[in-house]
Protein backbone atom coordinates (compact mmCIF):
# COMPACT_ATOMS: atom_id res chain seq x y z
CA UNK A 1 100.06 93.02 100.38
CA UNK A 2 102.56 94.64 102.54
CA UNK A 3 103.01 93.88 106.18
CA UNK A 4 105.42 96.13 107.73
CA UNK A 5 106.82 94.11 110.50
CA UNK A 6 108.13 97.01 112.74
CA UNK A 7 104.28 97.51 113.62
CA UNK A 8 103.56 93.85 114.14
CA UNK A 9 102.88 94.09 117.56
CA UNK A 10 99.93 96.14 117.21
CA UNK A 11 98.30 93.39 115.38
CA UNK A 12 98.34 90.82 118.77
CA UNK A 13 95.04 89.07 120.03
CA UNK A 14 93.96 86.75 121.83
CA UNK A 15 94.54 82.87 121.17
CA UNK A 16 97.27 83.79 119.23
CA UNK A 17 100.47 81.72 119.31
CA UNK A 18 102.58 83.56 120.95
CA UNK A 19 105.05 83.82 118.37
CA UNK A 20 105.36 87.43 118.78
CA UNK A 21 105.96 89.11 122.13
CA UNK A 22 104.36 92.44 123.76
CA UNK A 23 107.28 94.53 122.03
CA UNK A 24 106.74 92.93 118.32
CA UNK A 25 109.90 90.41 118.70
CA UNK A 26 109.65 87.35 117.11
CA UNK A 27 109.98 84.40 119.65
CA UNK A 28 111.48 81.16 117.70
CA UNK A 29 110.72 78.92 120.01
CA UNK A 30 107.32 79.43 119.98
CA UNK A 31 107.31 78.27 116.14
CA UNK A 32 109.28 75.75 117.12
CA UNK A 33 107.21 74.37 120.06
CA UNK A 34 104.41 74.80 117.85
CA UNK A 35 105.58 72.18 115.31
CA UNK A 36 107.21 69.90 117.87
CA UNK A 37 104.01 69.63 119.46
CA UNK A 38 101.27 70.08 116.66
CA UNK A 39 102.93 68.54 113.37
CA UNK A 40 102.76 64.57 114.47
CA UNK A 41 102.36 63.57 110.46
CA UNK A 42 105.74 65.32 109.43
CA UNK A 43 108.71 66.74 111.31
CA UNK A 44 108.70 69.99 110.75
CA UNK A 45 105.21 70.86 108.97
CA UNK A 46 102.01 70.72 109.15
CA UNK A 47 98.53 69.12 107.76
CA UNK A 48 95.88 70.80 107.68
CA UNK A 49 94.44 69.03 110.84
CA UNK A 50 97.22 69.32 112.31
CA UNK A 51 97.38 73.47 111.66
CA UNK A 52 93.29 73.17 113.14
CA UNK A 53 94.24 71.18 116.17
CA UNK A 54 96.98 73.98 117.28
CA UNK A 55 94.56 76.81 117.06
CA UNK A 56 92.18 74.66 119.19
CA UNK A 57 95.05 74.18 121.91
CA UNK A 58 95.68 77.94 121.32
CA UNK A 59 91.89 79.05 122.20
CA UNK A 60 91.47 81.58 124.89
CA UNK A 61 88.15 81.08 126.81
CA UNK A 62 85.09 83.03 125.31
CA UNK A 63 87.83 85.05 122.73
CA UNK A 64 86.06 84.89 120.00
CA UNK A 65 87.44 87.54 117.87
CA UNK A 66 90.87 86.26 118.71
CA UNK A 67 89.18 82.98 117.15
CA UNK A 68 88.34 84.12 114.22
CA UNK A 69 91.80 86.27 113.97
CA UNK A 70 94.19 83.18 114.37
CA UNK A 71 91.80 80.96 112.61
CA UNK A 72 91.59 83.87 109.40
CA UNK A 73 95.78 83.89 109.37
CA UNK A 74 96.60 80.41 109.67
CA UNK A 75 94.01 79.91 107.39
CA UNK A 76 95.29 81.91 105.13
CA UNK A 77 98.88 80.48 105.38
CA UNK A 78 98.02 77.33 104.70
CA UNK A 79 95.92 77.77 101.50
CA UNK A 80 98.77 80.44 99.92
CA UNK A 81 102.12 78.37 101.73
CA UNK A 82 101.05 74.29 101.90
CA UNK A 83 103.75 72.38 99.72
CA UNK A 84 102.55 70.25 96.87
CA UNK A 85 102.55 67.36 99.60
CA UNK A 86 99.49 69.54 101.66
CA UNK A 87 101.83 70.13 104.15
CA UNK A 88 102.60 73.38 105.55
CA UNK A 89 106.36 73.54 106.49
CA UNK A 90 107.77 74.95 109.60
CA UNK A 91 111.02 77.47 107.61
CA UNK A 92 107.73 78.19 105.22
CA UNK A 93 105.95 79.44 108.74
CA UNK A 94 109.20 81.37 109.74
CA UNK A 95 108.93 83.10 106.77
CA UNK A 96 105.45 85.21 107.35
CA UNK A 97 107.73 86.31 111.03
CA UNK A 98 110.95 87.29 109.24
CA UNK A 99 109.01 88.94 106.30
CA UNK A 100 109.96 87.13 103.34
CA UNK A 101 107.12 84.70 102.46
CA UNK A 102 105.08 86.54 99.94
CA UNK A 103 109.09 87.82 98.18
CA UNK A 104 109.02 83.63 98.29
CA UNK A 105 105.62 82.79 96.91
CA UNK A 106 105.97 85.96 94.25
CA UNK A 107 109.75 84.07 93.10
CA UNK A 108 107.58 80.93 92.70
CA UNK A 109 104.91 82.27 91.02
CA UNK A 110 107.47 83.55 87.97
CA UNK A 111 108.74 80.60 87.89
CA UNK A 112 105.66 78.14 87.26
C-alpha cells in the first residue's frame, strides 16, 4: 500500500488532527499535543481508549464523513502499529507522517 506523501494534502477532512497543514506539511506539534493531552496511561502512546477519546475531542459538528475518515485511519493504525503492550506509541505515530511505518512493520514482519 503506497501512500505518496507529496499528495497528502489532498487527503484532509474534517475532524482530522491537524497534523497536516493546508499545504501537506507535517505539523509535529500537533502529534505531540496529541499525546501530551490524549495518552494519560503512558507517556508517549496510546490505548486504545485513549486513541477513541482523541477522535471524540477531534469531532467537527455534524462531519460525519470526516468521522468515519479519522475514525477508519486511526483505526487502522492502531490494529497494524499497537506494541505487544496494546499501546500505540507516539515515534510509531510519526512514522505514518514521515512515511516509513509500513518499511517498519514490513522489517518486522521478516523478522518474526
Amino acid at each position: 500500500m503506497d501512500i505518496y506523501i507529496v499528495n497528502i494534502h489532498k487527503g484532509i477532512h474534517g475532524s482530522d488532527t491537524g497534523a497536516y497543514d493546508a499545504q501537506g506539511r507535517f505539523v509535529p506539534e500537533k502529534l505531540d499535543e496529541m499525546f501530551t493531552k490524549h495518552g494519560k496511561t503512558v507517556a508517549d502512546a496510546m490505548t486504545k481508549d485513549e486513541v477513541d477519546e482523541m477522535l471524540k475531542a477531534n469531532r467537527e459538528n455534524m462531519d460525519f464523513k470526516g468521522w468515519l475518515a479519522a475514525s477508519s485511519e486511526w483505526n487502522l493504525l492502531y490494529k497494524l502499529a499497537k506494541d505487544k503492550d496494546g499501546y500505540l506509541r507516539k515515534d510509531t505515530a510519526r512514522a505514518v507522517y514521515d512515511g516509513s511505518l509500513f518499511y517498519q512493520l514490513a522489517k518486522q514482519e521478516k523478522k518474526g
